[in-house]
PDB file of N, CA and C in Angstrom:
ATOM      1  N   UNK A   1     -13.059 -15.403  25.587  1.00  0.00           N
ATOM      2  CA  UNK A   1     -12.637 -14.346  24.706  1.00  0.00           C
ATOM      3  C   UNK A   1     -11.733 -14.964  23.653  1.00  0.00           C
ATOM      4  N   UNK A   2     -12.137 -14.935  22.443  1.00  0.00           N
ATOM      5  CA  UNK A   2     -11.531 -15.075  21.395  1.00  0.00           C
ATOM      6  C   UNK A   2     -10.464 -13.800  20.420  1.00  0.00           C
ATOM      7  N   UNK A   3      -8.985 -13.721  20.044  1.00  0.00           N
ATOM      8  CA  UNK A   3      -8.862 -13.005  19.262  1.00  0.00           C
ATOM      9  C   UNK A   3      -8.375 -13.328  18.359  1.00  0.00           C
ATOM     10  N   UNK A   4      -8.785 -13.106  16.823  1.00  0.00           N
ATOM     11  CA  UNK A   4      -8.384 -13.831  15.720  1.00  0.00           C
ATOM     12  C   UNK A   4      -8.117 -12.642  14.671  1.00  0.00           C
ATOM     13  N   UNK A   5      -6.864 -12.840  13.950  1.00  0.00           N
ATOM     14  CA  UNK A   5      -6.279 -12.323  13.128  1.00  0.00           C
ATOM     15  C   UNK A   5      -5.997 -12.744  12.134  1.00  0.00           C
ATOM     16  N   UNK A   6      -6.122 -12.134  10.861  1.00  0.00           N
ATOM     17  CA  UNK A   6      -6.025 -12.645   9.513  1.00  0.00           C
ATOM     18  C   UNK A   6      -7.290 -13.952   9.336  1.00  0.00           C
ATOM     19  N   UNK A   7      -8.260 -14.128  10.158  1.00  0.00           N
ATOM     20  CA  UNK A   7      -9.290 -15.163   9.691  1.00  0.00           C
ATOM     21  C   UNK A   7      -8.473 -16.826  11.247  1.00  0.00           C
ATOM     22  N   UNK A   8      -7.658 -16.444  11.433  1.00  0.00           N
ATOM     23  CA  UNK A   8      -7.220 -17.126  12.370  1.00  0.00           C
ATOM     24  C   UNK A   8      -7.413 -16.915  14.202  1.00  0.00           C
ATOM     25  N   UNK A   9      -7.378 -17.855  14.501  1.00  0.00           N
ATOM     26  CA  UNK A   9      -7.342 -17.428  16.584  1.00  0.00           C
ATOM     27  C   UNK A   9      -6.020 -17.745  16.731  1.00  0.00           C
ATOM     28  N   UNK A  10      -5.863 -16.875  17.375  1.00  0.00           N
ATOM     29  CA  UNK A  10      -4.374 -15.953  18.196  1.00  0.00           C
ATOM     30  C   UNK A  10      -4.007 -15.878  19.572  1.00  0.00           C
ATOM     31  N   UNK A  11      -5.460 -15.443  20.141  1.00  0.00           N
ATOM     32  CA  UNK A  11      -5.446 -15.717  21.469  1.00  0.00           C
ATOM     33  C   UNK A  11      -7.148 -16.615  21.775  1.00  0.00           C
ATOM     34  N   UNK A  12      -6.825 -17.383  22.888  1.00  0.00           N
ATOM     35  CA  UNK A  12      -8.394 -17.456  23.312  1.00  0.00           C
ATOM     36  C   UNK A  12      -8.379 -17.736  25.078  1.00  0.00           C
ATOM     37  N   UNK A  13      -8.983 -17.291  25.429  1.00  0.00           N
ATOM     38  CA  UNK A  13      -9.047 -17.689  27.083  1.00  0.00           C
ATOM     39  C   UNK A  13     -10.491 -17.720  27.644  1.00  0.00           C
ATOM     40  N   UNK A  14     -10.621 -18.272  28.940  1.00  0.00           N
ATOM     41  CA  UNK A  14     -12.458 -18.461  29.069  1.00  0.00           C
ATOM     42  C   UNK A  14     -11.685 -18.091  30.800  1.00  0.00           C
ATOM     43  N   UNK A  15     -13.094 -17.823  31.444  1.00  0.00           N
ATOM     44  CA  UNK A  15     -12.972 -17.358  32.877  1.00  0.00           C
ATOM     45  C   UNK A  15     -14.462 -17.787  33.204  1.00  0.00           C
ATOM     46  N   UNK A  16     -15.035 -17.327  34.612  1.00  0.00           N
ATOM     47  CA  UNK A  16     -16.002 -17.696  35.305  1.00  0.00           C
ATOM     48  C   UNK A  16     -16.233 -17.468  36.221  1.00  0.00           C
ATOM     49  N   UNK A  17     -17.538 -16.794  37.225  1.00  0.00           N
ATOM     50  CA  UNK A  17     -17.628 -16.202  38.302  1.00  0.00           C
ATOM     51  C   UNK A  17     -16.962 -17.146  38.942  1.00  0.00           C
ATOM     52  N   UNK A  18     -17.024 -18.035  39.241  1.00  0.00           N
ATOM     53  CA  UNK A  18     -16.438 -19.165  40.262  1.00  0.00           C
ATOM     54  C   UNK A  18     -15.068 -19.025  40.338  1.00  0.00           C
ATOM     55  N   UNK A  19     -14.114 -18.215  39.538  1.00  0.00           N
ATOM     56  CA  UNK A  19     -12.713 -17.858  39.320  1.00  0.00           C
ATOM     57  C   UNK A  19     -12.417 -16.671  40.809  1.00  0.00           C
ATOM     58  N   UNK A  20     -13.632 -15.498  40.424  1.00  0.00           N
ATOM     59  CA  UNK A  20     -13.252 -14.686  41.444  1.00  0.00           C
ATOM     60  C   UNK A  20     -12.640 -14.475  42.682  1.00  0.00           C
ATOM     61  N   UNK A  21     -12.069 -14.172  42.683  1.00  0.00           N
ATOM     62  CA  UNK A  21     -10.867 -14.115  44.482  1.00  0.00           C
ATOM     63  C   UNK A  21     -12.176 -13.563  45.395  1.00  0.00           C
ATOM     64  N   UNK A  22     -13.081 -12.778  45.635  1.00  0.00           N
ATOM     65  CA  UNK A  22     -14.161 -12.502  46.544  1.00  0.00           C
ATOM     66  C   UNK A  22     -15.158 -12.787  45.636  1.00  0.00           C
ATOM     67  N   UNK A  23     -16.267 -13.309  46.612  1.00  0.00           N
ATOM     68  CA  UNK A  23     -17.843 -13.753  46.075  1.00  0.00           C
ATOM     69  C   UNK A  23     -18.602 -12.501  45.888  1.00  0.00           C
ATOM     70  N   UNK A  24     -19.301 -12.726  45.098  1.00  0.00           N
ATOM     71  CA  UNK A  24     -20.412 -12.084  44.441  1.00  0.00           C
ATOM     72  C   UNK A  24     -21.194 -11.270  45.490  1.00  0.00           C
ATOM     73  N   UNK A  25     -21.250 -11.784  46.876  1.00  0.00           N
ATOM     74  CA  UNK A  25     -22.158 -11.563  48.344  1.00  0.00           C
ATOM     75  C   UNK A  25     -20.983 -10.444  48.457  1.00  0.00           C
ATOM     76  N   UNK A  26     -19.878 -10.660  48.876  1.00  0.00           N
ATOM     77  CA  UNK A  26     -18.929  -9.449  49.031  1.00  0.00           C
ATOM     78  C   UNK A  26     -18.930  -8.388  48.351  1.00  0.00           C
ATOM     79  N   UNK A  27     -18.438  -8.958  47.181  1.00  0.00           N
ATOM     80  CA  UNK A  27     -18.744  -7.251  46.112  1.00  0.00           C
ATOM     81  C   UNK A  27     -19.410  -6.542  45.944  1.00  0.00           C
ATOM     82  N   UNK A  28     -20.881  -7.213  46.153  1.00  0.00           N
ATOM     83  CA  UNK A  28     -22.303  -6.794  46.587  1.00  0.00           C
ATOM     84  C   UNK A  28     -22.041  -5.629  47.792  1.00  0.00           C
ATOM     85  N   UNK A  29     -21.834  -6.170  48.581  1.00  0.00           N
ATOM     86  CA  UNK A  29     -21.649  -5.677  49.874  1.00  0.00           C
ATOM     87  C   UNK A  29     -20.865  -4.650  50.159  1.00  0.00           C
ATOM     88  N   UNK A  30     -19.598  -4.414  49.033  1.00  0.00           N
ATOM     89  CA  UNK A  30     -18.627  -2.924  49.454  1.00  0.00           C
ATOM     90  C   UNK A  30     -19.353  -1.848  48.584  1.00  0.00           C
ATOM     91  N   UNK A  31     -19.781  -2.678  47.229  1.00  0.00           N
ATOM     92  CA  UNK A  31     -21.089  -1.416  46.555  1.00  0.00           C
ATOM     93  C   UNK A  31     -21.978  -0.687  47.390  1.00  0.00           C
ATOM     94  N   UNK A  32     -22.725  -1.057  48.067  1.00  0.00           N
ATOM     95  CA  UNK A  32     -23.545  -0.274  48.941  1.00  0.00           C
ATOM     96  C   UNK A  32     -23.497   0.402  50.101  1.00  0.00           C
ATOM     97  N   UNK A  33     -21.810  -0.300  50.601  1.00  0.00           N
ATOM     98  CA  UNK A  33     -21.150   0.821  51.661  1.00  0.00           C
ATOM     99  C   UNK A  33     -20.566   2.271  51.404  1.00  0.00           C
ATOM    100  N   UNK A  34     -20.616   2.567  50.258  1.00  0.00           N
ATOM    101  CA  UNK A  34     -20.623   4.160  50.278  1.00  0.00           C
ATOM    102  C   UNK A  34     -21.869   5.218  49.873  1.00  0.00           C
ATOM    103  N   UNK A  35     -22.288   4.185  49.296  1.00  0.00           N
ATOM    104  CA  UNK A  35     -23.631   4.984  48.432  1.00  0.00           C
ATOM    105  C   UNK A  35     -24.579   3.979  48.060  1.00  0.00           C
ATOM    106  N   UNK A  36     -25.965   5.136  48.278  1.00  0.00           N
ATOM    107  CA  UNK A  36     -27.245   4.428  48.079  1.00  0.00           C
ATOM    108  C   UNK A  36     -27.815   4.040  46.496  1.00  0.00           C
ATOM    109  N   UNK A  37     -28.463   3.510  46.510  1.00  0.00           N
ATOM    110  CA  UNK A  37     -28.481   3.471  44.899  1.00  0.00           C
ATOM    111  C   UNK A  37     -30.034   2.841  44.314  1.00  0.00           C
ATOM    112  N   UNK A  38     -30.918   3.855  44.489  1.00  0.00           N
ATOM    113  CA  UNK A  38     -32.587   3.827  44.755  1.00  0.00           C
ATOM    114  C   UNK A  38     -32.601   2.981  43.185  1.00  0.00           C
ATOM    115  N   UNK A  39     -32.265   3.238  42.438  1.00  0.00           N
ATOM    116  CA  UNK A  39     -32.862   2.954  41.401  1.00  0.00           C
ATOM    117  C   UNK A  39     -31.854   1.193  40.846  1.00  0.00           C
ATOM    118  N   UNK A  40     -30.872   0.741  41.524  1.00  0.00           N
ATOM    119  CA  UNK A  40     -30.246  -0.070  41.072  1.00  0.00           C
ATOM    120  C   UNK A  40     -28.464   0.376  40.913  1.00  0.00           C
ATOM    121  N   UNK A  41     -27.877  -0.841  40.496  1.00  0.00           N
ATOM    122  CA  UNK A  41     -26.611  -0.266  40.201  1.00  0.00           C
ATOM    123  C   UNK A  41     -26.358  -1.555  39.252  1.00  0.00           C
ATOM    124  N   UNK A  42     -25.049  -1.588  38.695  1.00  0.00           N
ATOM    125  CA  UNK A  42     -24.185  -2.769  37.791  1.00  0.00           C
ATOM    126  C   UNK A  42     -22.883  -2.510  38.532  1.00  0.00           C
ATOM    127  N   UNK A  43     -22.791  -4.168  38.917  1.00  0.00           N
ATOM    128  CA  UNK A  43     -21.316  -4.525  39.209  1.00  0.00           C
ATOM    129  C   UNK A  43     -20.626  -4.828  38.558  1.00  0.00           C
ATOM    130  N   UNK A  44     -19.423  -4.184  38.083  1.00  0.00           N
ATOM    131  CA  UNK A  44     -18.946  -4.499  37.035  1.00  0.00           C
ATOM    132  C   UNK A  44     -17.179  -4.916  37.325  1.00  0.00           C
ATOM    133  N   UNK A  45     -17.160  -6.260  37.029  1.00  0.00           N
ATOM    134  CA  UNK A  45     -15.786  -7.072  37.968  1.00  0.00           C
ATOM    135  C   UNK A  45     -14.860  -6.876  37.083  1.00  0.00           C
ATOM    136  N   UNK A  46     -14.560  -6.472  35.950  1.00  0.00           N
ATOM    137  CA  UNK A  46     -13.203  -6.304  35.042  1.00  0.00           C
ATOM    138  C   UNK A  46     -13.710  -7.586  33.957  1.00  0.00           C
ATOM    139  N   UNK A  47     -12.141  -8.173  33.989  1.00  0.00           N
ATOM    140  CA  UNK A  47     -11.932  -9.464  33.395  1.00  0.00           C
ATOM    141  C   UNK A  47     -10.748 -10.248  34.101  1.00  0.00           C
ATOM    142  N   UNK A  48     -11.033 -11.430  33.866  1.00  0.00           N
ATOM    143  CA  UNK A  48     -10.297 -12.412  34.581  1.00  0.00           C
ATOM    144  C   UNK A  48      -9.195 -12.762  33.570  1.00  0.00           C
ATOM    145  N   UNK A  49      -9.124 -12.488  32.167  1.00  0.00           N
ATOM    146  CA  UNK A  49      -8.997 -13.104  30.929  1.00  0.00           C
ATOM    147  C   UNK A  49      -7.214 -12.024  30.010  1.00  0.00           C
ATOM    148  N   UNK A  50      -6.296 -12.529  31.027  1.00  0.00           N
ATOM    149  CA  UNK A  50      -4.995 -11.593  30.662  1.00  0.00           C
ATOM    150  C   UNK A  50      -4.397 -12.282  29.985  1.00  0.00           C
ATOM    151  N   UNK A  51      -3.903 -12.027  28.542  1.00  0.00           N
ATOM    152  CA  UNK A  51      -3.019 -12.670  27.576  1.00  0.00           C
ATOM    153  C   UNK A  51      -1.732 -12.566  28.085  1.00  0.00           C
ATOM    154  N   UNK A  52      -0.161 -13.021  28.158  1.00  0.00           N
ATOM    155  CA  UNK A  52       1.039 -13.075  28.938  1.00  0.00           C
ATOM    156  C   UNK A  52       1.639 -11.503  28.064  1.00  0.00           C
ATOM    157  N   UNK A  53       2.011 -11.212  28.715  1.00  0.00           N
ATOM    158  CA  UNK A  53       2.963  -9.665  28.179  1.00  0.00           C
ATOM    159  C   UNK A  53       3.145  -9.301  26.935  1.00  0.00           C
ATOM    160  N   UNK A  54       3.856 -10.743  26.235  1.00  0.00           N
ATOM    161  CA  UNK A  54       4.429 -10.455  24.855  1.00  0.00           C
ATOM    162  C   UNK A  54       3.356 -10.207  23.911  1.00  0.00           C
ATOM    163  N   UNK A  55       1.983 -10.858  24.066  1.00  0.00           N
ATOM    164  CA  UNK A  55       0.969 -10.338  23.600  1.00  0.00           C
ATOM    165  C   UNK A  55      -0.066  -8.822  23.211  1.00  0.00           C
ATOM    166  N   UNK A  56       0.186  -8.487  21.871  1.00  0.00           N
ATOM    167  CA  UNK A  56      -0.330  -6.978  22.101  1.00  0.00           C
ATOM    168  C   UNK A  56      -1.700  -7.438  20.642  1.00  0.00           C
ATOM    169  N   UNK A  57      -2.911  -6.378  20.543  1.00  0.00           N
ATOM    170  CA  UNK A  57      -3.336  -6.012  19.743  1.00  0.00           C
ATOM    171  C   UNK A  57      -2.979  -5.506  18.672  1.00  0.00           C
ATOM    172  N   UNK A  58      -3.093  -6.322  17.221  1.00  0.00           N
ATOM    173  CA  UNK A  58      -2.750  -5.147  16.387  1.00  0.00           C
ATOM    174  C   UNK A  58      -4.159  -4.397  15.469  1.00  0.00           C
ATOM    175  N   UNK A  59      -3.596  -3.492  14.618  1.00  0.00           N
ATOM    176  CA  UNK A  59      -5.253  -3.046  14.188  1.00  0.00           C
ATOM    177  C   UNK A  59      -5.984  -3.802  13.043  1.00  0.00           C
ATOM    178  N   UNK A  60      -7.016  -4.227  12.828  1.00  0.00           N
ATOM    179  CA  UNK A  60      -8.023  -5.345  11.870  1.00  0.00           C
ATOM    180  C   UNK A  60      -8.396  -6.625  13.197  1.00  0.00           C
ATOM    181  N   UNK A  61      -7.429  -6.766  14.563  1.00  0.00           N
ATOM    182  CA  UNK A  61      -7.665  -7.557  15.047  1.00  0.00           C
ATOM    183  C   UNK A  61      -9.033  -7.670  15.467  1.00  0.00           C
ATOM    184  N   UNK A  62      -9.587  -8.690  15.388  1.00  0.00           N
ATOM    185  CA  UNK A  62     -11.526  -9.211  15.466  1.00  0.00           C
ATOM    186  C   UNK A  62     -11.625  -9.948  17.306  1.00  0.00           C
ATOM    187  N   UNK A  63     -12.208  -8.676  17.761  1.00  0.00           N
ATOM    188  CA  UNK A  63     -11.921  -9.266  19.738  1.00  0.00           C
ATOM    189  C   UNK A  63     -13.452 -10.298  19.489  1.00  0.00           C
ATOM    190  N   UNK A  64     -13.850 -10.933  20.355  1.00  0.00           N
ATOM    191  CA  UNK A  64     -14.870 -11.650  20.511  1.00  0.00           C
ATOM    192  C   UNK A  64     -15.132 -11.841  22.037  1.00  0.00           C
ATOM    193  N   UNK A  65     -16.207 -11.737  22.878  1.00  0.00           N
ATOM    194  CA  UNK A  65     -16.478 -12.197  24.154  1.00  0.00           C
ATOM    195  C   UNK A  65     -18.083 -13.008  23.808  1.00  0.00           C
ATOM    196  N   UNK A  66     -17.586 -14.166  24.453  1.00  0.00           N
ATOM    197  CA  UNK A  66     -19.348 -14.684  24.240  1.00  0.00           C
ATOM    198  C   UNK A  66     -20.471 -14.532  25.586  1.00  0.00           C
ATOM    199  N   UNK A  67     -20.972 -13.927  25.756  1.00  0.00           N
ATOM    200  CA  UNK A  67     -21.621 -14.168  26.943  1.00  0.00           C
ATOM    201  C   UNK A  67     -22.863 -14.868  27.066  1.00  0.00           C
ATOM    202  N   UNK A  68     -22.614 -15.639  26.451  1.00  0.00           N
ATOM    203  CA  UNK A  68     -23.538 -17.152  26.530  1.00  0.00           C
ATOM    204  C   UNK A  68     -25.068 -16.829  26.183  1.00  0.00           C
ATOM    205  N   UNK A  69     -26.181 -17.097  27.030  1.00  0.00           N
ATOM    206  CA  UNK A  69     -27.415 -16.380  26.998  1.00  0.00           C
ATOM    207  C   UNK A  69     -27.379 -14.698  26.811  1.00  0.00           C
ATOM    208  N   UNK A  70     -26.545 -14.293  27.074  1.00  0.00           N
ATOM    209  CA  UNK A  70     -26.380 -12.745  27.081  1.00  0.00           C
ATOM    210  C   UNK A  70     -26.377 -11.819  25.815  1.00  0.00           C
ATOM    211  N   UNK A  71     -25.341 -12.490  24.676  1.00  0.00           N
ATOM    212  CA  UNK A  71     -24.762 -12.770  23.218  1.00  0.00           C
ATOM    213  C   UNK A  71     -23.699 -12.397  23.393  1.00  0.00           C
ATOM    214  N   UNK A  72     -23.535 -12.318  21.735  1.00  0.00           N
ATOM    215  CA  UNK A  72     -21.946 -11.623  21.807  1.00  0.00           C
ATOM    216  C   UNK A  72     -21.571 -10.547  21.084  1.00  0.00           C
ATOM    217  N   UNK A  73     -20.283 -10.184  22.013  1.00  0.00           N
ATOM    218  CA  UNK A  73     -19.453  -9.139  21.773  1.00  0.00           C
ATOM    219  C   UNK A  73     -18.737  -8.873  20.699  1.00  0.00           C
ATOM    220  N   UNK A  74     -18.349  -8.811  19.468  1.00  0.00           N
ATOM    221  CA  UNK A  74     -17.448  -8.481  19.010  1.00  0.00           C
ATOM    222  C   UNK A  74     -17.126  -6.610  18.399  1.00  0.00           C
ATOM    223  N   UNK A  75     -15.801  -6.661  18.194  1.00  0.00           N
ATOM    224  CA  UNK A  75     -15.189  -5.907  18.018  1.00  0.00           C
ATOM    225  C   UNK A  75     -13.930  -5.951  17.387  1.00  0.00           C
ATOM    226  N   UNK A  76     -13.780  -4.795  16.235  1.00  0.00           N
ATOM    227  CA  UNK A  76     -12.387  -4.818  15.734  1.00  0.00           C
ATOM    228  C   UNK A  76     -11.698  -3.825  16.024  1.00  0.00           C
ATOM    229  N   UNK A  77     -10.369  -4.059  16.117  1.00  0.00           N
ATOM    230  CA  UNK A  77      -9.148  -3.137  16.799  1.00  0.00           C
ATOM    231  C   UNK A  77      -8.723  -2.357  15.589  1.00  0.00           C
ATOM    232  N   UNK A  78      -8.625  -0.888  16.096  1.00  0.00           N
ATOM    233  CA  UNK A  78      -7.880   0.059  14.610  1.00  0.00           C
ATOM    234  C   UNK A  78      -7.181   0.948  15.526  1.00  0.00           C
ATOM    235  N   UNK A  79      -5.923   1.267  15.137  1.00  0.00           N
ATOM    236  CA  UNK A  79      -4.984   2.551  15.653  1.00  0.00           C
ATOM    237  C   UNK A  79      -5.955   3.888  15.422  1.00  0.00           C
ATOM    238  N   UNK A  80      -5.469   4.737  16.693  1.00  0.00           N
ATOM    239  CA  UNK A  80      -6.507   5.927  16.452  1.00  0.00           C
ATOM    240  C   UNK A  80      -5.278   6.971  17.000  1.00  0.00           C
TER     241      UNK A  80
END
């Protein structure tokens, strides 16, 4: 995840399933202990990727996530 402001990077951090505190087989596994799910489901783990406190968004900020083969994400931040 890239965030760049004014044409600049500000923040950047990278993560990786291999980061996760429980495996992929686990998470798997508490998904389907409450409910069935005929047609499929998406696991969806958060992010691993926390900037330290003093860090905030401001608005024009340009977010970026690359997800490699997947593509990418971007997005710009505006006060609402």
């Amino acid at each position: 995840m890239t965030v760049r402001r004014g044409g600049l990077d500000v923040f950047h951090g990278t993560t990786s399933t291999a980061e996760l505190r429980r495996s992929l087989d686990e998470l798997v596994s508490y998904l389907g202990r409450a409910m069935d799910f005929p047609d499929g489901a998406l696991l969806m783990t958060g992010t691993g990727i926390v900037p330290d406190a003093s860090f905030s968004l401001l608005p024009g900020d340009v977010v970026e996530i690359d997800g490699g083969p997947l593509g990418l994400l971007r997005n710009t931040t505006e006060r609402v």
